[in-house]
Protein backbone atom coordinates (compact mmCIF):
# COMPACT_ATOMS: atom_id res chain seq x y z
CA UNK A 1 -33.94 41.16 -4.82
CA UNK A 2 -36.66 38.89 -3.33
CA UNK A 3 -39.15 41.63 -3.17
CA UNK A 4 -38.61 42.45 -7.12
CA UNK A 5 -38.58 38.80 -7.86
CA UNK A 6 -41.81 38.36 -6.19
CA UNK A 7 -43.62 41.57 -7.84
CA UNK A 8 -42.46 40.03 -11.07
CA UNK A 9 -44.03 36.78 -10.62
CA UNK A 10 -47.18 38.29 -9.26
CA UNK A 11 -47.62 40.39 -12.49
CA UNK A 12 -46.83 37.57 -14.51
CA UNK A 13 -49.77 35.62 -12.88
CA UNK A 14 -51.92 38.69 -13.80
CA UNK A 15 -51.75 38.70 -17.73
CA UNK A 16 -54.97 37.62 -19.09
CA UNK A 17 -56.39 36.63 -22.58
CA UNK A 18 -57.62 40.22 -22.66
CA UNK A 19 -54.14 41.44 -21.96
CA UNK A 20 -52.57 39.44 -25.16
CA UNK A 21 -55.67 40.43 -27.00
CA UNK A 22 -55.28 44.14 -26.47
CA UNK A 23 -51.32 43.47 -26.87
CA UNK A 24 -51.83 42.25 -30.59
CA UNK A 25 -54.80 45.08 -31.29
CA UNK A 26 -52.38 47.84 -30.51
CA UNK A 27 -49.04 46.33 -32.59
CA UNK A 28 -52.03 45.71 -36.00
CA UNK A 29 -52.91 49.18 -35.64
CA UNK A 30 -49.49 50.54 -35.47
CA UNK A 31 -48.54 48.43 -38.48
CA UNK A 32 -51.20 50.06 -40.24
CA UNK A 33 -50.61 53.38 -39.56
CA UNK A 34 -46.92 52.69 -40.56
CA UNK A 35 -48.04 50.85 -43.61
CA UNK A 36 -45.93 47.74 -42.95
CA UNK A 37 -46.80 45.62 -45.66
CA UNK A 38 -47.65 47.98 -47.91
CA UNK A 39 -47.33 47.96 -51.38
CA UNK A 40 -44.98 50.80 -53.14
CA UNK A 41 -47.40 53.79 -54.65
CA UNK A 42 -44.84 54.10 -57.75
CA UNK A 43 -44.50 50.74 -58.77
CA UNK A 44 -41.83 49.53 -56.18
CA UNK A 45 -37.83 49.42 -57.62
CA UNK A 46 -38.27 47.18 -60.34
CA UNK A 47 -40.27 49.61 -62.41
């Protein structure tokens, strides 16, 4: 349990800014392709 604990911390202490960065770049482009945010193409339910 030591050992895990310790590999944990140890790639803790390796996340980066680049890390995050790349993190938040790869969740944008899967909202996009998902179209989260997207408006309705017919108008949306009120129409």
């Amino acid at each position: 349990m030591k050992n895990k604990l310790a590999l944990l911390t140890l790639s803790a202490q390796k996340i980066n800014r680049q890390h995050v960065q790349l993190v938040f770049v790869l969740i944008s482009l899967a909202m996009l392709v998902l179209g989260t945010g997207a408006p309705l193409a017919e108008g949306g339910p009120g129409r």
